[in-house]
Protein backbone atom coordinates (compact mmCIF):
# COMPACT_ATOMS: atom_id res chain seq x y z
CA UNK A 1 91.60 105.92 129.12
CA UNK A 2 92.61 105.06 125.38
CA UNK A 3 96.21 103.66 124.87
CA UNK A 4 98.15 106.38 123.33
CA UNK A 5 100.58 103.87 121.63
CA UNK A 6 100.80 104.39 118.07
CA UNK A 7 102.47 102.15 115.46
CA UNK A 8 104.17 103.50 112.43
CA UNK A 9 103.54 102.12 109.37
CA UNK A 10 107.40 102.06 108.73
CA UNK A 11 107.96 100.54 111.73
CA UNK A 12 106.65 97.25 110.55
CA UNK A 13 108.85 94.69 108.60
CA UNK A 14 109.38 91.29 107.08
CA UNK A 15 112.21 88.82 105.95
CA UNK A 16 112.39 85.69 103.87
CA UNK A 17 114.57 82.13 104.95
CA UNK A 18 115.15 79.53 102.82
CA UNK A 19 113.40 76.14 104.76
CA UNK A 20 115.51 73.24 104.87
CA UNK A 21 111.76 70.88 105.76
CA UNK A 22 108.77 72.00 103.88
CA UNK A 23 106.68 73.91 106.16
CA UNK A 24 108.78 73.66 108.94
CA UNK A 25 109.88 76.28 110.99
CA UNK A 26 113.38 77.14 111.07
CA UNK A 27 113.79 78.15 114.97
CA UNK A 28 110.52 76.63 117.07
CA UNK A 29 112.63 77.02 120.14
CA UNK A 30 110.51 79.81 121.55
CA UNK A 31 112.16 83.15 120.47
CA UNK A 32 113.09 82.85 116.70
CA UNK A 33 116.84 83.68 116.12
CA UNK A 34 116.94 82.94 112.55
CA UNK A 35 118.87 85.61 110.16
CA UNK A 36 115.91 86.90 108.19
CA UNK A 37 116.38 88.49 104.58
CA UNK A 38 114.88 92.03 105.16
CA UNK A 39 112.17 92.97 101.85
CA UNK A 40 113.13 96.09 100.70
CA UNK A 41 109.08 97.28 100.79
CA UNK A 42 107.75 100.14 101.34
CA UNK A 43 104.35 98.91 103.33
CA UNK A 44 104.57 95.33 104.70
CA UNK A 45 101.39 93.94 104.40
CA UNK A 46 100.14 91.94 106.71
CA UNK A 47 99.54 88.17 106.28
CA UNK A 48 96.12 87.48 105.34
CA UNK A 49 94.45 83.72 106.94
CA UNK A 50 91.84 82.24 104.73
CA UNK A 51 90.02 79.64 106.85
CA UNK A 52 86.77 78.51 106.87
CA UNK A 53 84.11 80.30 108.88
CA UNK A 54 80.47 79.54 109.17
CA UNK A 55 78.10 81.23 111.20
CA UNK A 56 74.41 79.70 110.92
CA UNK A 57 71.25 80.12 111.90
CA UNK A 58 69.97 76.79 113.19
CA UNK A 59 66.39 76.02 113.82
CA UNK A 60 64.69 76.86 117.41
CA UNK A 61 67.03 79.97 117.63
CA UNK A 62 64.10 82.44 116.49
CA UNK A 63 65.04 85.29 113.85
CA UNK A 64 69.14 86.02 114.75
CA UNK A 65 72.11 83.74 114.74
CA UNK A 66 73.63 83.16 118.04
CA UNK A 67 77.70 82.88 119.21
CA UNK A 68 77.57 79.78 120.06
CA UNK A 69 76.79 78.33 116.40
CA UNK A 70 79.97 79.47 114.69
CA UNK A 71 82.35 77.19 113.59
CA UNK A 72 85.60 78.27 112.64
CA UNK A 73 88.42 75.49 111.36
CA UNK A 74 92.17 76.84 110.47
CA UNK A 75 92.46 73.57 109.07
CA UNK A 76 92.39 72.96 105.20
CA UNK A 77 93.25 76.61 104.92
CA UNK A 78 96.01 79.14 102.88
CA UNK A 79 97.41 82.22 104.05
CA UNK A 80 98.25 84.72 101.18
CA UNK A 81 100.34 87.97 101.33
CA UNK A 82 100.86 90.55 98.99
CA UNK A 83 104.13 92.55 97.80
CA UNK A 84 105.82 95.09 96.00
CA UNK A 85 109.25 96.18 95.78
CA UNK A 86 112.20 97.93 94.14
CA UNK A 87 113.96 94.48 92.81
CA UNK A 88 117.35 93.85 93.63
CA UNK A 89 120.07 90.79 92.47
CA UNK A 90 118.70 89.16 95.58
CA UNK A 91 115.31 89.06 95.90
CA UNK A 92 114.55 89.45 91.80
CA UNK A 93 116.50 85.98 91.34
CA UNK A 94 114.81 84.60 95.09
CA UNK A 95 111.43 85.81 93.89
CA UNK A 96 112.00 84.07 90.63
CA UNK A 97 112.61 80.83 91.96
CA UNK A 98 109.76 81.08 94.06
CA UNK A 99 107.49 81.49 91.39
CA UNK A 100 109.25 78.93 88.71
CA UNK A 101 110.51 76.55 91.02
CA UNK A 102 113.86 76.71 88.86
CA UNK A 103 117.30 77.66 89.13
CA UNK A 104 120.10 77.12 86.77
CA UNK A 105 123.56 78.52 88.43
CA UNK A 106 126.50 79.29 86.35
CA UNK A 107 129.94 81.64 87.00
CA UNK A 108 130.38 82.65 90.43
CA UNK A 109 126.82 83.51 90.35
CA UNK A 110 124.24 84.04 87.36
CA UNK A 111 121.10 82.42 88.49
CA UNK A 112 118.39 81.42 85.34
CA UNK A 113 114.95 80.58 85.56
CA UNK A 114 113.13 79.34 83.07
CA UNK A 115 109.69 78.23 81.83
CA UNK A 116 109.92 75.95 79.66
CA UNK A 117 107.22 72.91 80.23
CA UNK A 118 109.39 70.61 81.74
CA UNK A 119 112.41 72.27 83.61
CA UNK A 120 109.37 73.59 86.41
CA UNK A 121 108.22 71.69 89.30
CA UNK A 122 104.84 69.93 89.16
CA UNK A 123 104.82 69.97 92.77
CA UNK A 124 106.76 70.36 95.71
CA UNK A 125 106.49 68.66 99.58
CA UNK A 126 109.37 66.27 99.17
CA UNK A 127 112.81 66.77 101.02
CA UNK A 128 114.75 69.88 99.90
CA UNK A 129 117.95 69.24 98.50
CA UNK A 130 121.48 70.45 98.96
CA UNK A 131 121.06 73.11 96.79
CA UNK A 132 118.05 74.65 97.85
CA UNK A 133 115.60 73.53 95.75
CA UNK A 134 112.20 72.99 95.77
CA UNK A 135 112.34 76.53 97.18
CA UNK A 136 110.12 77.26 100.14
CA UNK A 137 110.55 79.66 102.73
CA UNK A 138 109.79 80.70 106.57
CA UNK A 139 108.39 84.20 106.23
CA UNK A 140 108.76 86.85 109.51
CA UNK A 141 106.50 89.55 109.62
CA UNK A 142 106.79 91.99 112.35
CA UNK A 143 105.49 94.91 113.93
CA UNK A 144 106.86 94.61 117.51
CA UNK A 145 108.08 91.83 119.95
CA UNK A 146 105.56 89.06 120.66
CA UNK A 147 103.19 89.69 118.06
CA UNK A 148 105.11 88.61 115.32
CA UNK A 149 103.52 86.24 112.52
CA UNK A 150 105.87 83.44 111.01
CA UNK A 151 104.27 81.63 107.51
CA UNK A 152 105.67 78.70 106.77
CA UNK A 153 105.56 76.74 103.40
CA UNK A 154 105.87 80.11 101.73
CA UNK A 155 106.08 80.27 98.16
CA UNK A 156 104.92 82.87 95.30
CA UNK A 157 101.62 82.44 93.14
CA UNK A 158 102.19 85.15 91.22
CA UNK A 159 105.37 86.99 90.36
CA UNK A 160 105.13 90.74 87.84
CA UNK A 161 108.28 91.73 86.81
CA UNK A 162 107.97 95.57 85.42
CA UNK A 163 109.60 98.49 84.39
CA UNK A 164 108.84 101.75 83.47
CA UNK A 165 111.34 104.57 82.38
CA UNK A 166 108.93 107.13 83.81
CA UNK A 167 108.54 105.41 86.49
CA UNK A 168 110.60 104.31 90.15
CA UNK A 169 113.47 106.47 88.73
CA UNK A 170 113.69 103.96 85.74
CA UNK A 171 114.27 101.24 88.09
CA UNK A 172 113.04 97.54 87.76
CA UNK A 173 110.18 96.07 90.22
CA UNK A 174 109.03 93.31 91.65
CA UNK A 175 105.04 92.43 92.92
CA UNK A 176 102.70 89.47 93.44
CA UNK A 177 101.32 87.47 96.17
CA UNK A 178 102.92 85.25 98.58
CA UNK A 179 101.09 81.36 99.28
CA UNK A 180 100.76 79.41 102.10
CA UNK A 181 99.42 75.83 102.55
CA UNK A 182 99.89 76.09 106.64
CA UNK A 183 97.21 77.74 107.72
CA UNK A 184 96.76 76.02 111.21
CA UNK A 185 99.40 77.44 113.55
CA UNK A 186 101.59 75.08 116.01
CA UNK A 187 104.57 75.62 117.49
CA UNK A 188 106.58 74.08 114.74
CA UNK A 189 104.68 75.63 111.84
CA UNK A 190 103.37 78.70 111.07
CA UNK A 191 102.85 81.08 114.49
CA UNK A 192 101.28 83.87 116.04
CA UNK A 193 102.78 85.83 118.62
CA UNK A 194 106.26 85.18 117.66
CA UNK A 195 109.68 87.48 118.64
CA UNK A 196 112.00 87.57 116.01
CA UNK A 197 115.26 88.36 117.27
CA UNK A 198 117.71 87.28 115.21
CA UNK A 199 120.14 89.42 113.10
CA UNK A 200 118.11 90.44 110.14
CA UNK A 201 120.42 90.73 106.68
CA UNK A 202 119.90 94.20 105.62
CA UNK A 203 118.32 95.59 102.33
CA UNK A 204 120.66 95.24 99.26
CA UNK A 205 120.48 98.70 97.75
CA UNK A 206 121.70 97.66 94.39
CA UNK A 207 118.82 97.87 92.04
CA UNK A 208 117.91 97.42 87.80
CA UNK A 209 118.33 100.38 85.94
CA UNK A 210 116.33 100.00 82.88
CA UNK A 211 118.07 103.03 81.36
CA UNK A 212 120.92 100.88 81.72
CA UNK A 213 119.40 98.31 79.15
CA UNK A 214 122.03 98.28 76.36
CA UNK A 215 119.89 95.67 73.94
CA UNK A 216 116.22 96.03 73.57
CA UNK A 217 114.86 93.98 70.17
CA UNK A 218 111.96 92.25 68.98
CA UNK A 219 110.82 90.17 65.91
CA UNK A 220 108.28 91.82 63.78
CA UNK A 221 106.65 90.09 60.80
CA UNK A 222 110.01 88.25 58.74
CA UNK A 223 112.43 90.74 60.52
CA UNK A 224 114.59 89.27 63.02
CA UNK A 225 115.08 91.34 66.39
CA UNK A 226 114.60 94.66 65.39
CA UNK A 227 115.59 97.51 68.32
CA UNK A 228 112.58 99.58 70.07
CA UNK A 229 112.53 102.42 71.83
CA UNK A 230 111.30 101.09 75.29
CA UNK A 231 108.86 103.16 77.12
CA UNK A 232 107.67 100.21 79.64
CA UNK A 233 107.25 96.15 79.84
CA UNK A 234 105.59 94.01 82.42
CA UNK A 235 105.82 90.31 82.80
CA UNK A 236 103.78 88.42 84.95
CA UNK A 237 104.36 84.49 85.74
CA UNK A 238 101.30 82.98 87.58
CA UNK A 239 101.81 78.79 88.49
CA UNK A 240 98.39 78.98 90.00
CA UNK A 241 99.66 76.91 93.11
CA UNK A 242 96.94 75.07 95.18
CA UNK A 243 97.64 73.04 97.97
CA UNK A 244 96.95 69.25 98.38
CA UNK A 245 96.40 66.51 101.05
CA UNK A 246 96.61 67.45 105.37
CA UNK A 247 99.08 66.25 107.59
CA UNK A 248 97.66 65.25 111.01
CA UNK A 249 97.58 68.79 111.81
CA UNK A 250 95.62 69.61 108.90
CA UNK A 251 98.22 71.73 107.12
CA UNK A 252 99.29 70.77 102.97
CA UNK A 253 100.98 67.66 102.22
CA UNK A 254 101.94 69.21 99.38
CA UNK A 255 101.37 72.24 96.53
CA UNK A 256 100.48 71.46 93.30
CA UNK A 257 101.56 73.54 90.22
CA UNK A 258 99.35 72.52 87.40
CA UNK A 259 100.37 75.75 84.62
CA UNK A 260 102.83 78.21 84.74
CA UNK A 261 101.03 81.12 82.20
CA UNK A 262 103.11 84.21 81.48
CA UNK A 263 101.14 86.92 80.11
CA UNK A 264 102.32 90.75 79.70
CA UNK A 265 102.44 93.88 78.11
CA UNK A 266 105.26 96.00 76.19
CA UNK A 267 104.94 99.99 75.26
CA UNK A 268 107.55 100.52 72.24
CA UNK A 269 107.44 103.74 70.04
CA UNK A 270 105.69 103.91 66.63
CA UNK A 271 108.52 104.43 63.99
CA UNK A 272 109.98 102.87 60.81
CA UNK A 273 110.93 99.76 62.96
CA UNK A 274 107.70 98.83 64.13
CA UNK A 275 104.59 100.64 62.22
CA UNK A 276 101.55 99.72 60.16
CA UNK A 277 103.55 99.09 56.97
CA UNK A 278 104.54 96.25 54.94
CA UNK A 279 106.98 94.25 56.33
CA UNK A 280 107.30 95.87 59.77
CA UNK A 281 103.45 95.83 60.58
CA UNK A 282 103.15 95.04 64.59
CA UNK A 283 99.28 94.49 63.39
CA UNK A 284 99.89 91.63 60.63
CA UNK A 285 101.88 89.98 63.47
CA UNK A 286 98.67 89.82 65.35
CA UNK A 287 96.45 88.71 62.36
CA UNK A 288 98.72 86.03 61.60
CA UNK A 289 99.81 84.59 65.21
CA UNK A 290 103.06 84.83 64.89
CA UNK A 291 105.83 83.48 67.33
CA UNK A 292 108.20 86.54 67.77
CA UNK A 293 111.34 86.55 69.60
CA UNK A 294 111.71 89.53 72.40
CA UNK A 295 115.27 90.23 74.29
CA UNK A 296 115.80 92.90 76.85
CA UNK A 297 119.45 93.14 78.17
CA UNK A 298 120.47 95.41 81.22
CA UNK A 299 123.75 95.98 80.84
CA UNK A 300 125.93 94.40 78.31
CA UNK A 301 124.45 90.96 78.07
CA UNK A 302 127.27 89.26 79.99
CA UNK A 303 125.21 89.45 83.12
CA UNK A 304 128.55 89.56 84.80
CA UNK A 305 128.17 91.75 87.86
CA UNK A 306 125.10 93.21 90.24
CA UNK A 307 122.64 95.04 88.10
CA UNK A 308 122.85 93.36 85.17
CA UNK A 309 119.69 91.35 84.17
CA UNK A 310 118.97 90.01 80.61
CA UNK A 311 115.04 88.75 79.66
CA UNK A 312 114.47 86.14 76.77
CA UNK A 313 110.89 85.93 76.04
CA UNK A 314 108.93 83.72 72.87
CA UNK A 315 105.67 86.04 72.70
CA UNK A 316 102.45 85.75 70.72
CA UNK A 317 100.16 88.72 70.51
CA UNK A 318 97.01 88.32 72.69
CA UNK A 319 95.01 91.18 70.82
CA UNK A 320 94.74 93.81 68.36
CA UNK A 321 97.87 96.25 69.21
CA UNK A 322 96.27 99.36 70.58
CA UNK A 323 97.95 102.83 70.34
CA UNK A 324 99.46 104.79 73.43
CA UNK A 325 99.17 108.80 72.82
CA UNK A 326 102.13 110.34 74.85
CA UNK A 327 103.53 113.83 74.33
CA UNK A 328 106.67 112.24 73.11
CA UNK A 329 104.59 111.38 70.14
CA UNK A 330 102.93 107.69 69.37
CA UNK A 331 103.84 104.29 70.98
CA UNK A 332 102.22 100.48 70.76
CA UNK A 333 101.22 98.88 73.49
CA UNK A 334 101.55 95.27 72.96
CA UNK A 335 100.06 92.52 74.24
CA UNK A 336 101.07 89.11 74.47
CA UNK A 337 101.90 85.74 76.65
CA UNK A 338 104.68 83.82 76.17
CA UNK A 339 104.86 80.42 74.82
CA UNK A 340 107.26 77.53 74.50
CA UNK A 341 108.47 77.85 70.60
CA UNK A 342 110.28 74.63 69.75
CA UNK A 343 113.09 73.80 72.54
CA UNK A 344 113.53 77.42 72.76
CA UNK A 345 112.03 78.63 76.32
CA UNK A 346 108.48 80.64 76.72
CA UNK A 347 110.40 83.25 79.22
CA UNK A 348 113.97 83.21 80.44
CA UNK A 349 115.65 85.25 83.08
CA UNK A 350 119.22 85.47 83.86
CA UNK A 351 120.56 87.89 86.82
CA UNK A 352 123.95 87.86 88.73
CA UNK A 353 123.80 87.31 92.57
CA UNK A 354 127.47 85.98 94.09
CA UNK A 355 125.08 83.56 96.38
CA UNK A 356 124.38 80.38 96.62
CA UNK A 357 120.65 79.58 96.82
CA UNK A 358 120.94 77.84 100.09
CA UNK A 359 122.28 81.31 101.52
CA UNK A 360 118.70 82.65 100.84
């Protein structure tokens, strides 16, 4: 008879933990009792393993390929997981450093990353410091005791920071891939089969209200930081990690971050601030490459409590603005990727969290 067991999709979760040894695990001791962050997802996707798998068809074996000749080596290998979420202080600022390898801590707490060309790890594998950083983390994901999946060596590829104010109730999200270097599970490493039965932090339900966003300007041709009308922005930071080297177990050495590229897209209405005119001409910006200067501030720019989240952002047009027809009448869609303009930084963003990064 058919096992009538049935697993909600709800029922299926995953949490983040700071390592303290690259790509080690945090509890090997048999059940894992660490305190896992909780995602705040709605679907947790399941970890995907990319090894290498060959199956052949070797002479003498006539016309089909046959069991035996398959080789299959979790050596060498990545595991990659995907993501999407509601951002909140925690895991917009965690998600950050993950990508940008960067954290700047101020107050009691406003974390900053930035991209700037030189602030940003070229690679991490060494001994994590005091303070958390290089960032890596042990990653739980769970649908039910003893089939469990812990990734360690977890960092982000790929980090798209978005908002939309018809969109997610006007609140700020977070999506992109999670990266693995420890492919070949061992009881210290990366596992399968794995009970997680620690005390999992809950969900933060503070979240990024774009409606809240009290400055919104942009550069366009000589005028300084002119306000739009925001109707939606996206930002996403790729560091096109890859890993390098085996141990003796045939897991990374290290990752390797050789660009961090920050491309994106901003929808701003069509008005007397930013039309086809002289002097405010969102084209003639394009024709001419210029560097503008974007800020987005939600809240009052003091970034002093939960919620509060300013962007900084040096952006050059990537092509020919194109026009978005809404009902509420005409908008730009711009564009762009953001580039390092002098010592001031391609992308910068500040968010309050009263955490430490080693709490993470």
């Amino acid at each position: 008879m058919a096992d009538t067991r049935v697993v909600p999709v709800s029922a299926v979760k995953y949490g983040l933990k700071a390592e303290t040894d690259f790509g080690v695990a945090l509890d090997s001791s048999g059940n894992d009792g660490t305190a896992y962050l909780t995602q705040p997802v709605l679907q947790a996707q399941k970890p995907v393993f990319n090894i290498q798998r060959e199956s052949r068809l070797l002479a003498g074996r006539g016309t089909v390929k046959n069991a035996a000749d398959t080789i299959t080596n979790t050596r060498g290998g990545t595991i990659t997981m995907p993501f999407d979420m509601l951002a909140t202080p925690r895991t917009l600022a965690q998600h950050c450093l993950l990508v940008g390898q960067e954290n700047g801590q101020s107050g009691s707490i406003v974390h900053e990353m930035e991209i700037d060309g030189s602030s940003n790890a070229t690679s991490i594998g060494e001994s994590i410091g005091g303070d958390g950083i290089p960032h890596s983390c042990n990653l739980a994901w769970y649908p039910a005791s003893g089939e469990g999946v812990k990734v360690c060596g977890v960092v982000c590829s790929d980090l798209t920071i978005s908002g939309d104010v018809g969109a997610n109730n006007g609140l700020m999200s977070i999506s992109g891939n999670y990266f693995s270097g420890f492919s070949n599970p061992l009881s210290t490493s990366t596992v399968l089969e794995q009970t997680f039965d620690g005390t999992w932090v809950d969900r933060e339900n503070t979240y990024f209200n774009v409606l809240d966003m009290d400055t919104r300007t942009l550069d366009v041709e000589g005028n300084a930081a002119q306000t739009f009308i925001l109707k939606s922005f996206n930002f996403n930071i790729v560091n096109n990690v890859n890993r390098v080297g085996f141990d003796t177990n045939g897991n990374a050495e290290l990752y390797a971050f050789p660009e961090y590229a920050i491309t994106g897209d901003l929808t701003i209405k069509y008005d007397n601030e930013f039309d086809y005119g002289a002097a405010n001409n969102v084209i003639q910006d394009f024709l001419d490459g210029d560097t503008l200067s974007l800020a987005m501030k939600i809240g009052d720019g003091t970034v002093s409590s939960e919620g509060e989240c300013n962007i900084a952002a040096e952006i050059q047009y990537t092509g020919d603005p194109a026009l978005d027809l809404s009902e509420n009448g005409l908008f730009h869609t711009l564009s762009f990727e953001c580039v390092q303009n002098s010592s001031t930084e391609a992308f910068k963003i500040s968010t309050f969290k009263n955490e430490a990064v080693t709490a993470w």
